[in-house]
Protein backbone atom coordinates (compact mmCIF):
# COMPACT_ATOMS: atom_id res chain seq x y z
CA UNK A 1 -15.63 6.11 -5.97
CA UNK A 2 -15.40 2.65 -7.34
CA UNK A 3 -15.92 -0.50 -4.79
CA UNK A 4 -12.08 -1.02 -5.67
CA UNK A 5 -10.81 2.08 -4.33
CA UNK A 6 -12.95 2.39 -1.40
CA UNK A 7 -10.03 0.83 0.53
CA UNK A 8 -8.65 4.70 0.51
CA UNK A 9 -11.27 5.77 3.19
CA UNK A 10 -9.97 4.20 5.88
CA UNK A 11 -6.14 5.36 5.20
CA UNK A 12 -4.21 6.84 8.12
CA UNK A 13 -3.21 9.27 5.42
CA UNK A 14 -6.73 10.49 4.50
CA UNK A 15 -7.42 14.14 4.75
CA UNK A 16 -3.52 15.00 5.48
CA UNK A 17 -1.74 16.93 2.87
CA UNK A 18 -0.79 14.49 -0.07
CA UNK A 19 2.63 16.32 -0.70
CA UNK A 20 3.81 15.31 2.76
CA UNK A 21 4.37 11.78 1.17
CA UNK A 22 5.99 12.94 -2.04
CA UNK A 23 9.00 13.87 -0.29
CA UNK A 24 13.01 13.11 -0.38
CA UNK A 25 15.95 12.12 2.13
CA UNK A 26 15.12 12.18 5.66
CA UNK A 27 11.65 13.30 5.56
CA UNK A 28 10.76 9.99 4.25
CA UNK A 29 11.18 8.85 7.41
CA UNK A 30 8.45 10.63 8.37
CA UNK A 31 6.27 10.33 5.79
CA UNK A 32 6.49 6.67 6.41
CA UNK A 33 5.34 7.20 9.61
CA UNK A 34 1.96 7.98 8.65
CA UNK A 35 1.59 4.25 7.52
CA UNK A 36 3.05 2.63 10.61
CA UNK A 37 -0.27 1.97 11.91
CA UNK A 38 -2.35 2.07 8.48
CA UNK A 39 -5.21 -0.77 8.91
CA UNK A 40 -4.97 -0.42 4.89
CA UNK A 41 -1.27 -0.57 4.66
CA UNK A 42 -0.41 -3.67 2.60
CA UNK A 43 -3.77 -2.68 -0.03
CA UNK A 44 -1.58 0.64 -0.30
CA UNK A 45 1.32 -1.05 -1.13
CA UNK A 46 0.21 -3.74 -3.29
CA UNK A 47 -1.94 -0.87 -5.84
CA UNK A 48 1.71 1.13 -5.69
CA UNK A 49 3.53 -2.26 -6.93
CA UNK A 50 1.13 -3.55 -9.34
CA UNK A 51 0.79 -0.07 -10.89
CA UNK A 52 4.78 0.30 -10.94
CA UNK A 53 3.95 3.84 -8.91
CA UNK A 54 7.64 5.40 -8.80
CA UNK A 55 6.73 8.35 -6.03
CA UNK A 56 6.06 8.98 -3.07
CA UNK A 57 5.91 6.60 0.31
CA UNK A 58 3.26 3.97 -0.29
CA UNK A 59 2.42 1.16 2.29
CA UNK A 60 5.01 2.30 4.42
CA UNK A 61 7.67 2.14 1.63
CA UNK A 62 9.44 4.25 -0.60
CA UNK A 63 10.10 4.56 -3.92
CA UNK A 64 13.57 2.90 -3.57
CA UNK A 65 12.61 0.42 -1.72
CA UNK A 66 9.68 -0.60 -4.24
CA UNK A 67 12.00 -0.89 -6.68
CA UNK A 68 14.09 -2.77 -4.95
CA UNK A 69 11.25 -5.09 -4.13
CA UNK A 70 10.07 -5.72 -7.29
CA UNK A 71 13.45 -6.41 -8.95
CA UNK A 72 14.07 -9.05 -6.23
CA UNK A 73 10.62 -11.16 -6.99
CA UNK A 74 10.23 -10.54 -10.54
CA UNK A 75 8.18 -13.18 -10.83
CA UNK A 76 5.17 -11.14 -8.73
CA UNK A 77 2.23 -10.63 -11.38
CA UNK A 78 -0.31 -9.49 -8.58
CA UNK A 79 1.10 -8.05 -5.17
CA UNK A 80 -2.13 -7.45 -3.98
CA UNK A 81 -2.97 -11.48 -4.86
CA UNK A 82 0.05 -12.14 -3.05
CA UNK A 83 -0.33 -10.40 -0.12
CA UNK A 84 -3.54 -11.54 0.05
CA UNK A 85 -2.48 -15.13 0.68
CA UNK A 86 0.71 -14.62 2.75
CA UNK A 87 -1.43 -12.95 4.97
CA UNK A 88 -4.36 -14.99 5.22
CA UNK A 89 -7.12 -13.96 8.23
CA UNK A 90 -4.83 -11.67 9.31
CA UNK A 91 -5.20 -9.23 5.79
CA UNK A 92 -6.94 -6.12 6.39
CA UNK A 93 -10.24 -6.31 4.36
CA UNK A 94 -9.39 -5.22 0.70
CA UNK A 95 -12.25 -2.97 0.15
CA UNK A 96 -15.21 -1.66 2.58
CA UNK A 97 -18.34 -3.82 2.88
CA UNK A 98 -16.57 -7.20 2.74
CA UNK A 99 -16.24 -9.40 5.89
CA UNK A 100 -12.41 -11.20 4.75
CA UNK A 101 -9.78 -10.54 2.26
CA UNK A 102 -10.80 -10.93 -1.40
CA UNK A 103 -8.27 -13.23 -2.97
CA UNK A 104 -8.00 -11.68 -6.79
């Protein structure tokens, strides 16, 4: 595994079955659940924006709602960068290893 993607390891989602957040209608609800309390939450979301992801519940948000989010700021190149910032010392760490946020 890559430095990059080492961020995965500490997902609330780890080691539960991947399908359960590649679902439809109301059991997105609970799929989003699962990222409530995710101390890698806004990493997951940021990869699923600036990779244009189209399934599944990532960072707490669904594929309709990512869509949404990304026609409404348009002008986002780099979530991750963005959410990087906006969050400041309160970011979760962006990948294992590293003691603050590394602003891309």
């Amino acid at each position: 595994m890559t430095i990059d993607m080492e961020w995965t390891l500490r997902a609330s989602c780890r080691g539960s079955n991947p399908e359960a957040l590649y679902v439809d209608g109301a059991a997105q609800h609970e799929a989003k659940r699962i990222c409530e309390h995710c101390p890698v939450r806004y990493r997951c979301l940021a990869e699923a924006l600036d990779a244009g992801d189209e399934h599944g519940v990532w960072g707490g948000m669904t594929d309709r709602e990512r869509r949404a989010l990304r026609k409404q700021h348009p002008k986002v190149t780099s979530w991750r960068e963005l959410f990087a910032e906006a969050l400041g010392p309160r970011a979760p760490v962006w990948s294992l290893g590293e003691k603050k946020p590394v602003h891309v």
